[in-house]
N, C-alpha and C. Protein backbone atom coordinates (compact mmCIF):
# COMPACT_ATOMS: atom_id res chain seq x y z
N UNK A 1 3.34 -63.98 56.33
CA UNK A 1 4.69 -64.34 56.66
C UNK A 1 4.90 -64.16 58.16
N UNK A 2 5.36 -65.19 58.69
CA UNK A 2 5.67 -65.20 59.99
C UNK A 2 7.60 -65.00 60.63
N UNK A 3 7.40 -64.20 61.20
CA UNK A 3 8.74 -63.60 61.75
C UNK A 3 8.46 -63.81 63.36
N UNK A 4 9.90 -64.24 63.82
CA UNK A 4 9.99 -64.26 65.77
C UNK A 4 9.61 -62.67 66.22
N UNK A 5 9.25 -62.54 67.06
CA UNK A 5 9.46 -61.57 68.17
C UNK A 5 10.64 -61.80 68.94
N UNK A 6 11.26 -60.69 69.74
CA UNK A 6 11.96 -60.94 70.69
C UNK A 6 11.75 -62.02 71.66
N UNK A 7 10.71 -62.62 72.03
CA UNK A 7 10.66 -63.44 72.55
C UNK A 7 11.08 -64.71 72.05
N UNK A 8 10.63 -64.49 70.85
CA UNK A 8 11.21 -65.99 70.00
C UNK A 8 12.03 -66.15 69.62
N UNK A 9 12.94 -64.84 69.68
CA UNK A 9 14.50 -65.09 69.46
C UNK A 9 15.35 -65.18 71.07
N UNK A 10 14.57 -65.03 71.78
CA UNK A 10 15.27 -64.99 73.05
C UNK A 10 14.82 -66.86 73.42
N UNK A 11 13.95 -67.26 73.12
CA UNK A 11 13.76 -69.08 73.59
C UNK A 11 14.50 -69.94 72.44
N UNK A 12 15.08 -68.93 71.30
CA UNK A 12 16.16 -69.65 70.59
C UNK A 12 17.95 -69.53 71.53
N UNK A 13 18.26 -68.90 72.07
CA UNK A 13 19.29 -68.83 73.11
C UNK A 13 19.70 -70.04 73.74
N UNK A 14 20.69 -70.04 73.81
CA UNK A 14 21.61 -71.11 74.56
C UNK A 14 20.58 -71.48 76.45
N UNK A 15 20.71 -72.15 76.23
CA UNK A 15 20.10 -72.13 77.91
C UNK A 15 18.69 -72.23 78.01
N UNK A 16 17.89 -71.51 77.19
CA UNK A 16 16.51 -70.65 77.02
C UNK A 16 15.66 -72.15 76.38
N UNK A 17 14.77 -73.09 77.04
CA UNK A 17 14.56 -73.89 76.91
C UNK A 17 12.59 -73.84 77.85
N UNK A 18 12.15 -73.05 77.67
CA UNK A 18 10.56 -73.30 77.59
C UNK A 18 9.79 -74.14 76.71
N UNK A 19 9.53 -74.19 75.51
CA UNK A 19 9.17 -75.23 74.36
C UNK A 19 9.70 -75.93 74.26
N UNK A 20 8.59 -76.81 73.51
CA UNK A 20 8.98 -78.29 73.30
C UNK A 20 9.81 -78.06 72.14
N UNK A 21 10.51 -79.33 71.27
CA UNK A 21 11.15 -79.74 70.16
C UNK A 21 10.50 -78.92 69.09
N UNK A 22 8.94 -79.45 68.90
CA UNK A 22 8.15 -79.11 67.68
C UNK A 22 7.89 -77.54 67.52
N UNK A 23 7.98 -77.12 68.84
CA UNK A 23 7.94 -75.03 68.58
C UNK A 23 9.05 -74.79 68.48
N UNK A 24 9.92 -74.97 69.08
CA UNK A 24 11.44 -74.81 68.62
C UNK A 24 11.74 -74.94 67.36
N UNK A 25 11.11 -75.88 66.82
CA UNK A 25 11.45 -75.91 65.11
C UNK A 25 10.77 -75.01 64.88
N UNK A 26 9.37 -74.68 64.60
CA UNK A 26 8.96 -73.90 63.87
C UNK A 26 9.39 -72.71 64.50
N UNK A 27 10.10 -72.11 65.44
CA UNK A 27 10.48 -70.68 65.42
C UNK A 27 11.83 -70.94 64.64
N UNK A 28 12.70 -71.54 64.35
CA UNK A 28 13.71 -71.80 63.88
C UNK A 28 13.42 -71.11 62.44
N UNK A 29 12.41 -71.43 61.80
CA UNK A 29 12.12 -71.55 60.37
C UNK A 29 11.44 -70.27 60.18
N UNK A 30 10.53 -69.62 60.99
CA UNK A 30 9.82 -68.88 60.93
C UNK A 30 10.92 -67.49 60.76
N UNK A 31 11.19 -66.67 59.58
CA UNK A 31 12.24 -66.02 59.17
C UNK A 31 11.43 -64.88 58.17
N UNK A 32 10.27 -64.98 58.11
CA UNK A 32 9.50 -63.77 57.33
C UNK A 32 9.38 -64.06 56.21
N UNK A 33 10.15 -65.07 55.74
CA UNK A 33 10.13 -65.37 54.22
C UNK A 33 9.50 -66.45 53.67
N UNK A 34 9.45 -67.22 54.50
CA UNK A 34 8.03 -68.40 54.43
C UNK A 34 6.93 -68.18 54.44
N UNK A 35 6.42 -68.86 53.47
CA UNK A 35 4.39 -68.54 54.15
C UNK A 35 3.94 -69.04 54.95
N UNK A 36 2.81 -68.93 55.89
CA UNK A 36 2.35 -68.77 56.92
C UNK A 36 1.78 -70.29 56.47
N UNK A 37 1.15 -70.54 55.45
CA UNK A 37 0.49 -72.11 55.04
C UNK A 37 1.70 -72.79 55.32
N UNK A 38 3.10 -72.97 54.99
CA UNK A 38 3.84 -73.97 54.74
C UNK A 38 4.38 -74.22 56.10
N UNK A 39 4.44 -73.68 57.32
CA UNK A 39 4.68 -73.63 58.34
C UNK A 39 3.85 -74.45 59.47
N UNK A 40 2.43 -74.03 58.68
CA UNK A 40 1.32 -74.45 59.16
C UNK A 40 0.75 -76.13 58.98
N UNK A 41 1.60 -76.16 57.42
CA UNK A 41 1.59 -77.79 57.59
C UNK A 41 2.51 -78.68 57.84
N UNK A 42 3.42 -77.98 58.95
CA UNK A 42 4.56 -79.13 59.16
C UNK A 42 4.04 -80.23 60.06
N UNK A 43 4.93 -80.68 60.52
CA UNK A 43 4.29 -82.35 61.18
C UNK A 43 2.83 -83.19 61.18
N UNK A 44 2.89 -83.05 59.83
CA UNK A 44 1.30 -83.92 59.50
C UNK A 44 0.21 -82.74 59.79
N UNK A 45 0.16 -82.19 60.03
CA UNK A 45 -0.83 -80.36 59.86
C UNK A 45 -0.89 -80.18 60.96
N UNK A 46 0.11 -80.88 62.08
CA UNK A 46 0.20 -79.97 63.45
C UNK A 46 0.51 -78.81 63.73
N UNK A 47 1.19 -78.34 62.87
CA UNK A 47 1.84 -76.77 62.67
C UNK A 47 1.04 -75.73 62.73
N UNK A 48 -0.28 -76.32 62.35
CA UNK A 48 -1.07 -75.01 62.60
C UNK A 48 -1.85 -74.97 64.20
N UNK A 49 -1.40 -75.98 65.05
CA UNK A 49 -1.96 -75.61 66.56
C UNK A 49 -0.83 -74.97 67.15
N UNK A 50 0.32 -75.33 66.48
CA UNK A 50 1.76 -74.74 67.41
C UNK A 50 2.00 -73.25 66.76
N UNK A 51 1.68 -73.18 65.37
CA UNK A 51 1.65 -71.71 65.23
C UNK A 51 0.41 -70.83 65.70
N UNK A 52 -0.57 -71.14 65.98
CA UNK A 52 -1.58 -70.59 66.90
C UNK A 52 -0.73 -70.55 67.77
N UNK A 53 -0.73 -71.18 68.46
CA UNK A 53 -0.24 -71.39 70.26
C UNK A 53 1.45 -70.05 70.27
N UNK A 54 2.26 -70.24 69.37
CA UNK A 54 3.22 -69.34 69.37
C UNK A 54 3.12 -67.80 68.69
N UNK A 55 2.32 -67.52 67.97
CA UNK A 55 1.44 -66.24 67.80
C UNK A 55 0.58 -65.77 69.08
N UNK A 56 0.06 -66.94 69.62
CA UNK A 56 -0.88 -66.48 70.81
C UNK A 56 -0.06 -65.75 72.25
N UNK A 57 1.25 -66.52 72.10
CA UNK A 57 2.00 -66.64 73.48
C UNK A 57 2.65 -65.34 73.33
N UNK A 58 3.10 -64.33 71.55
CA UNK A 58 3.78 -63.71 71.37
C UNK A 58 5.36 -64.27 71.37
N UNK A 59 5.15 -65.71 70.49
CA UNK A 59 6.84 -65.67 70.02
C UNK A 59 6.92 -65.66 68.60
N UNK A 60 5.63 -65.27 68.02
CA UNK A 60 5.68 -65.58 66.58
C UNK A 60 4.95 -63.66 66.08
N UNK A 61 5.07 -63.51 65.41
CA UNK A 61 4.34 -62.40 64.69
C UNK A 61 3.61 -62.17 63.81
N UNK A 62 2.80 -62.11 62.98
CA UNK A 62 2.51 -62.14 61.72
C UNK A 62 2.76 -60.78 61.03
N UNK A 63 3.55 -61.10 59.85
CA UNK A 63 4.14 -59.55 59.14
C UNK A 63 3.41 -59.58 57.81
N UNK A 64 2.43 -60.12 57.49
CA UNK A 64 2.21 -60.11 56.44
C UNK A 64 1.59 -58.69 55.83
N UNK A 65 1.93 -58.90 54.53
CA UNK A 65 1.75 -57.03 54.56
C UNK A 65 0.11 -56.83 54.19
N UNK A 66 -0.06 -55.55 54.35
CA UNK A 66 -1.70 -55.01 54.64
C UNK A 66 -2.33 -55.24 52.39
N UNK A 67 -3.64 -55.92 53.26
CA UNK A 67 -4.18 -56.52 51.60
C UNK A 67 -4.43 -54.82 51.04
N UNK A 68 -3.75 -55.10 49.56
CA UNK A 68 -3.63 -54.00 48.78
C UNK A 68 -4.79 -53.54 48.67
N UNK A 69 -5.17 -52.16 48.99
CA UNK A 69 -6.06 -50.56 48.77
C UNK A 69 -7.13 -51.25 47.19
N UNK A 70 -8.27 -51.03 47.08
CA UNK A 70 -8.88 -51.42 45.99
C UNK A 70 -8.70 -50.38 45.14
N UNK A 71 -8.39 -50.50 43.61
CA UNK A 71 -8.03 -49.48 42.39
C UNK A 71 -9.37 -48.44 42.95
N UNK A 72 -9.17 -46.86 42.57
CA UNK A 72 -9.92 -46.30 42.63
C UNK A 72 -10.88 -46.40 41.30
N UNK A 73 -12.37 -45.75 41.81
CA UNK A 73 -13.19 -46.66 40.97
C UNK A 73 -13.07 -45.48 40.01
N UNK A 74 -13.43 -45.96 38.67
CA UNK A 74 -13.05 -44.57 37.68
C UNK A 74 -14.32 -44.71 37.76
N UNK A 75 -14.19 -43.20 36.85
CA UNK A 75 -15.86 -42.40 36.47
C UNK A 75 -16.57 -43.79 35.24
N UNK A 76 -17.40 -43.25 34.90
CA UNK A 76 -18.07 -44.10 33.50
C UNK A 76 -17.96 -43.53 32.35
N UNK A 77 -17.27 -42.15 32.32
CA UNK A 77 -16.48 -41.77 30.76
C UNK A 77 -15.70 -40.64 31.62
N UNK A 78 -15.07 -40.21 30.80
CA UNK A 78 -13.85 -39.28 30.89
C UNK A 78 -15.41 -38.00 31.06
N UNK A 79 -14.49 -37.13 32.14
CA UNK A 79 -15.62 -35.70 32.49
C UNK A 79 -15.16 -34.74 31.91
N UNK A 80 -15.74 -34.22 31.45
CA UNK A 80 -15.40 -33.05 30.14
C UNK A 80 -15.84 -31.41 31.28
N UNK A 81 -14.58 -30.77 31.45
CA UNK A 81 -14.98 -28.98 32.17
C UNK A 81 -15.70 -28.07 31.23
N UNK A 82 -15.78 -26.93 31.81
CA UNK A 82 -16.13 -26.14 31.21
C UNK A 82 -17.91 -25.94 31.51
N UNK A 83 -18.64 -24.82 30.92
CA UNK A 83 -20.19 -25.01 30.52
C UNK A 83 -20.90 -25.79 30.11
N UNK A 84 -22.05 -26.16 30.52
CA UNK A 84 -22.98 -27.22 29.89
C UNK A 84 -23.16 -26.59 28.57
N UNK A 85 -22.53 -27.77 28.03
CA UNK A 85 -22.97 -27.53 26.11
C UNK A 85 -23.17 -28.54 25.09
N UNK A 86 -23.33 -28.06 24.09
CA UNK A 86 -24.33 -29.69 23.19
C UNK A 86 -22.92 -29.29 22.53
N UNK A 87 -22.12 -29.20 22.51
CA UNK A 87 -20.57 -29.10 22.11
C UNK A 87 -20.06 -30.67 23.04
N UNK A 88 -19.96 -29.84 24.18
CA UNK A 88 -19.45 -31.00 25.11
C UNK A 88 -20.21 -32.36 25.43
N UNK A 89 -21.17 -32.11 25.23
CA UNK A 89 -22.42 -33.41 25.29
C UNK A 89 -21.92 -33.86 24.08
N UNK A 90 -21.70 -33.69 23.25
CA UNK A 90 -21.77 -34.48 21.67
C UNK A 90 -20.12 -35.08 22.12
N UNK A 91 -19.34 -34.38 22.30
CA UNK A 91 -17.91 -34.82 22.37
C UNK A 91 -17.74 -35.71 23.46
N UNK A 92 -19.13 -35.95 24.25
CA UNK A 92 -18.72 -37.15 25.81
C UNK A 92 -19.45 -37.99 24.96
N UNK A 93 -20.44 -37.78 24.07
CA UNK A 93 -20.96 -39.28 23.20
C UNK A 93 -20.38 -39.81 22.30
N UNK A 94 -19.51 -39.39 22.06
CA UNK A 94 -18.24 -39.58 20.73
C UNK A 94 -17.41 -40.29 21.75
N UNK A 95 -17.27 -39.61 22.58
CA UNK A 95 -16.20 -41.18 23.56
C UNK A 95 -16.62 -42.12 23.81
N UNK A 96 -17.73 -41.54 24.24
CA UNK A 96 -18.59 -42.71 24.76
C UNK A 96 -18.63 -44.24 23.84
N UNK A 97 -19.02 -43.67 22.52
CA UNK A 97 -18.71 -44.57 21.83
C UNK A 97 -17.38 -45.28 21.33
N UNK A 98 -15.98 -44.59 21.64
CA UNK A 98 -15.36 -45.12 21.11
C UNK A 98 -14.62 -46.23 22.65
N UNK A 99 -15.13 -45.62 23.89
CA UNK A 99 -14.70 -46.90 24.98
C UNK A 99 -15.63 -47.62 25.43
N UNK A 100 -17.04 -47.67 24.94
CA UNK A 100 -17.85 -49.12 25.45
C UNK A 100 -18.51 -49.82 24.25
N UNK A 101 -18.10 -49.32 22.84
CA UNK A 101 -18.62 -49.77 21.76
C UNK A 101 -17.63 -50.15 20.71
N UNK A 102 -16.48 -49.86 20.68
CA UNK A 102 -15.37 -50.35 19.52
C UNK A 102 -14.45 -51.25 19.92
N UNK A 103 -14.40 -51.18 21.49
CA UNK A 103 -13.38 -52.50 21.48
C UNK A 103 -14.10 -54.02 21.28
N UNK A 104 -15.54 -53.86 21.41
CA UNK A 104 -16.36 -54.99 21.49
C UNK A 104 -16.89 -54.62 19.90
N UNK A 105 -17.56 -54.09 19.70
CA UNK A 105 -18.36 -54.18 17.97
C UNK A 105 -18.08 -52.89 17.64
N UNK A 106 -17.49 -52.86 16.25
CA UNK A 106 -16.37 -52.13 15.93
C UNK A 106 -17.65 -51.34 14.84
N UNK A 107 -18.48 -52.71 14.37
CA UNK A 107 -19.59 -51.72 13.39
C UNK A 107 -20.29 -51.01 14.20
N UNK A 108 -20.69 -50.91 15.04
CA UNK A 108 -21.45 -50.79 16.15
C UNK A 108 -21.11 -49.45 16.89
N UNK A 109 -19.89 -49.24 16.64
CA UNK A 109 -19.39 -47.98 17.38
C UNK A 109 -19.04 -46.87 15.86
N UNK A 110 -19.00 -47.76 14.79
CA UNK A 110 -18.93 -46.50 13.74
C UNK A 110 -20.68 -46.31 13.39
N UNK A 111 -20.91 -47.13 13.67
CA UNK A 111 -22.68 -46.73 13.31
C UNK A 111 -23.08 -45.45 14.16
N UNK A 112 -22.83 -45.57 15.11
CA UNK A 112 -22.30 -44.27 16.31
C UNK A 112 -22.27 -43.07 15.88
N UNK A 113 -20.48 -43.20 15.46
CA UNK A 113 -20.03 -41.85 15.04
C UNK A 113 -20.44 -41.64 13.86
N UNK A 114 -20.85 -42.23 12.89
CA UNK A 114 -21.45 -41.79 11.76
C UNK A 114 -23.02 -40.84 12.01
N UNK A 115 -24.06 -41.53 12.86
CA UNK A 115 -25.11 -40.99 13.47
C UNK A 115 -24.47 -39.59 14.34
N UNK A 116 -23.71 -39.80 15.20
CA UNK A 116 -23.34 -38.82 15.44
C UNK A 116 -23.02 -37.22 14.89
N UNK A 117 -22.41 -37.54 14.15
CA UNK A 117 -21.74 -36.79 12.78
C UNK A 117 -23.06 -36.34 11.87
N UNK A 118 -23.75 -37.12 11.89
CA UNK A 118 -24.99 -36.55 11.14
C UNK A 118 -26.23 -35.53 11.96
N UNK A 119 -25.90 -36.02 13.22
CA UNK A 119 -27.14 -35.18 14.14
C UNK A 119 -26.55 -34.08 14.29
N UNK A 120 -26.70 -33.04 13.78
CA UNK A 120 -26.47 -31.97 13.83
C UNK A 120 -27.67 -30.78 14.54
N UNK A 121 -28.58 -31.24 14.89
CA UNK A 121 -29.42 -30.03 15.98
C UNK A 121 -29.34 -31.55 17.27
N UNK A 122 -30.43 -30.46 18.14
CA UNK A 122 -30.73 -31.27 19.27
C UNK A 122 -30.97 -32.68 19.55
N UNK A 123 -32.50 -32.43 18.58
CA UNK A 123 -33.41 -33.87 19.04
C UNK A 123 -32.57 -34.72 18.28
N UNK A 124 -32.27 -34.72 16.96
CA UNK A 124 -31.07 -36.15 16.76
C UNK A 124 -29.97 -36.59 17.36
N UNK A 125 -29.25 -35.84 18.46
CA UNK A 125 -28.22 -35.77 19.31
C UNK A 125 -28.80 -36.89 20.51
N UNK A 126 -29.86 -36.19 20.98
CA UNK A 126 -30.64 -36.67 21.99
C UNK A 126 -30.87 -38.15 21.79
N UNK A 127 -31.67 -38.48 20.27
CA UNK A 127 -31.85 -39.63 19.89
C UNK A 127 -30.94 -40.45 19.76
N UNK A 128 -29.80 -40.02 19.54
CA UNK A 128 -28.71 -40.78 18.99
C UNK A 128 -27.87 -41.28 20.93
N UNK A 129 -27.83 -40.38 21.50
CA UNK A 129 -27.20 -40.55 23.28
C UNK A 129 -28.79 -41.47 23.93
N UNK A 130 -29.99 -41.47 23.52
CA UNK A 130 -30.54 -42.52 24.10
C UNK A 130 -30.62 -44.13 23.55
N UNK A 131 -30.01 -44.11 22.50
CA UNK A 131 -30.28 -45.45 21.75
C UNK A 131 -28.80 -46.29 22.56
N UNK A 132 -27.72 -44.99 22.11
CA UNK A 132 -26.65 -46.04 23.04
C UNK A 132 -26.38 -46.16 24.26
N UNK A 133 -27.60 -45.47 25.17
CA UNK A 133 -27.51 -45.49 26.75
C UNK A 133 -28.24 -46.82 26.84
N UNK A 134 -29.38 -46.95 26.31
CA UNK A 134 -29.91 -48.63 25.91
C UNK A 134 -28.82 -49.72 25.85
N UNK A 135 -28.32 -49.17 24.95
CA UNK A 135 -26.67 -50.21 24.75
C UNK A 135 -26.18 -50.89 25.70
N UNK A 136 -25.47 -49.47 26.29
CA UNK A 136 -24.74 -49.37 27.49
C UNK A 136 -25.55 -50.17 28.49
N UNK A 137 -26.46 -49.85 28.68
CA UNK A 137 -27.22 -50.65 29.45
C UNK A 137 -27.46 -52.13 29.21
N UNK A 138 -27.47 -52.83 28.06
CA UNK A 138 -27.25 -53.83 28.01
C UNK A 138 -26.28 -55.07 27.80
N UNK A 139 -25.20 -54.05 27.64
CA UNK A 139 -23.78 -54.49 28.00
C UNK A 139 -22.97 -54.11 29.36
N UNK A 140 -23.49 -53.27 29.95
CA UNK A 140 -22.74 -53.16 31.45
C UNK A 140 -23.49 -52.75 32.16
N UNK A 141 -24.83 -53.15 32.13
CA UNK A 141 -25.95 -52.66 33.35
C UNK A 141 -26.31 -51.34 33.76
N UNK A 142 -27.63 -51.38 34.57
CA UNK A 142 -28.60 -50.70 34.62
C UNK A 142 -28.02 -49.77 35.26
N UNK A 143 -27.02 -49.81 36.10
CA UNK A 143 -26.27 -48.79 37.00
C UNK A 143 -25.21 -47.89 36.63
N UNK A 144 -24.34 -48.72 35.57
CA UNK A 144 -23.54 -47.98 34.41
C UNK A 144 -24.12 -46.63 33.44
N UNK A 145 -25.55 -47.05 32.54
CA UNK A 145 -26.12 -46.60 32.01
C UNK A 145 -26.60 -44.91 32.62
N UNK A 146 -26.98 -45.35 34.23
CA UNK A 146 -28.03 -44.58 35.05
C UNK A 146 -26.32 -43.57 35.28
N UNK A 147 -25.49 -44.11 35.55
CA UNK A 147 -24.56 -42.98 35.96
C UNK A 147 -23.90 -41.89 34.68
N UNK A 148 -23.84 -42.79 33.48
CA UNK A 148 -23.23 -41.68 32.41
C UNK A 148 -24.64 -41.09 32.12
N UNK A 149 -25.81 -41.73 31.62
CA UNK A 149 -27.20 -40.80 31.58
C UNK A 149 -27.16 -39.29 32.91
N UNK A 150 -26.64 -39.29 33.85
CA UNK A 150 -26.49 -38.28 34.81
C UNK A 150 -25.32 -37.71 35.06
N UNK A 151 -24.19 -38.03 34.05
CA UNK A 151 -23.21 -37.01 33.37
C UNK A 151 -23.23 -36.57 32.26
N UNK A 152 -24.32 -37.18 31.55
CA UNK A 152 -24.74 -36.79 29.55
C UNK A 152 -25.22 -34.85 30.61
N UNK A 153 -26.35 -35.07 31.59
CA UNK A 153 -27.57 -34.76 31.95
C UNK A 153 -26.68 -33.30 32.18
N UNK A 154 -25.35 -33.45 33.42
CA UNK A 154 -24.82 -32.15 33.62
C UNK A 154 -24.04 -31.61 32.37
N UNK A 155 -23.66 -32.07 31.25
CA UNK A 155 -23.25 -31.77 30.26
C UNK A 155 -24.07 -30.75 29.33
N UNK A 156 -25.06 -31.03 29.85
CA UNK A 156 -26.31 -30.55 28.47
C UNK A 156 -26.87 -29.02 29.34
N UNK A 157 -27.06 -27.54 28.23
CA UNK A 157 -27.64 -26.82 28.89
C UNK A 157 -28.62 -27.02 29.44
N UNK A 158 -29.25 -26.00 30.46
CA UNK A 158 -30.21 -26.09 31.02
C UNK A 158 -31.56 -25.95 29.88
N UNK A 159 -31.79 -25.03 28.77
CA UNK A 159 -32.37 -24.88 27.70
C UNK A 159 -32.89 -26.28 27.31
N UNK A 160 -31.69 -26.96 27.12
CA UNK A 160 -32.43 -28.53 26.53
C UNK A 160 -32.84 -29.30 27.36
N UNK A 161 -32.62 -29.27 28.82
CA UNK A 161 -33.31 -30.19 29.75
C UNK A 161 -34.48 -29.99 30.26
N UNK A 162 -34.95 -28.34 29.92
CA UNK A 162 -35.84 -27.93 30.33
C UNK A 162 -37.01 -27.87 29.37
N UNK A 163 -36.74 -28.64 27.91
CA UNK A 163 -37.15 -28.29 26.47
C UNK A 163 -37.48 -26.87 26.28
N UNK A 164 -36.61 -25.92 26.54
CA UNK A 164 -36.86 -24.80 25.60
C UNK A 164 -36.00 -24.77 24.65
């Protein structure tokens, strides 16, 4: 959006006669509330050498506001506090499954929690968080996968990473 400067409200003044006809119009119009394209194509698409030329000279401004901040990037599951535990590891694979596997395949994410629900020691836990890191991986890539695999990883005691 293009708005005058003082200058461009001062060569709109009685008397105040530097520009031609065709910049005179477009400071006329130029009010912040127009877009910068529609300005730009007045007189057969001359508008965009005279709005150069009156931005350049400082009778024009550009106010357009600053391109919006990018969303902050979220994690790849919700981070669970506390101690590394096959408590909390089991309860980030239980989410896990229910936000990258049920809104898309609904059998698919109870096949999950049912496996889930059944692994009750380690190595079936384990088995069950690598089959759907595979998943994961083949529904939202190799980089997705690699980052919750290295929040499963701080979740889990040191005992099980170390196989004792």
């Amino acid at each position: 959006m293009l708005n005058k400067t003082d200058k461009g409200r001062a060569e709109l003044q009685p008397g105040q006669r530097t520009l031609g006809q065709r910049e005179r119009a477009v400071l006329l119009v130029a009010d912040g509330r127009r877009a910068t394209a529609s300005l730009q194509a007045l007189f057969d698409g001359q508008g965009k050498a005279i709005v150069d030329r009156l931005l350049a000279e400082g009778y024009l401004v550009d106010d357009a506001p600053p391109a919006p901040a990018p969303p902050p990037r979220k994690p790849a599951a919700d981070t669970f506090s506390g101690p590394p535990s096959l408590a909390s590891a089991r309860m980030f694979l239980f989410d896990l499954s229910e936000r990258m596997f049920a809104p898309r395949d609904k059998a698919l994410a109870e096949r999950y929690r049912h496996a889930l629900r059944e692994a009750r020691d380690v190595e079936p836990m384990l088995a069950v968080g690598r089959d759907m890191l595979a998943d994961v991986e083949n529904l939202a890539g190799a980089e997705r996968a690699q980052a919750i695999r290295e929040r499963l990883a701080k979740l889990l005691p040191e005992s099980v990473l170390s196989g004792g």
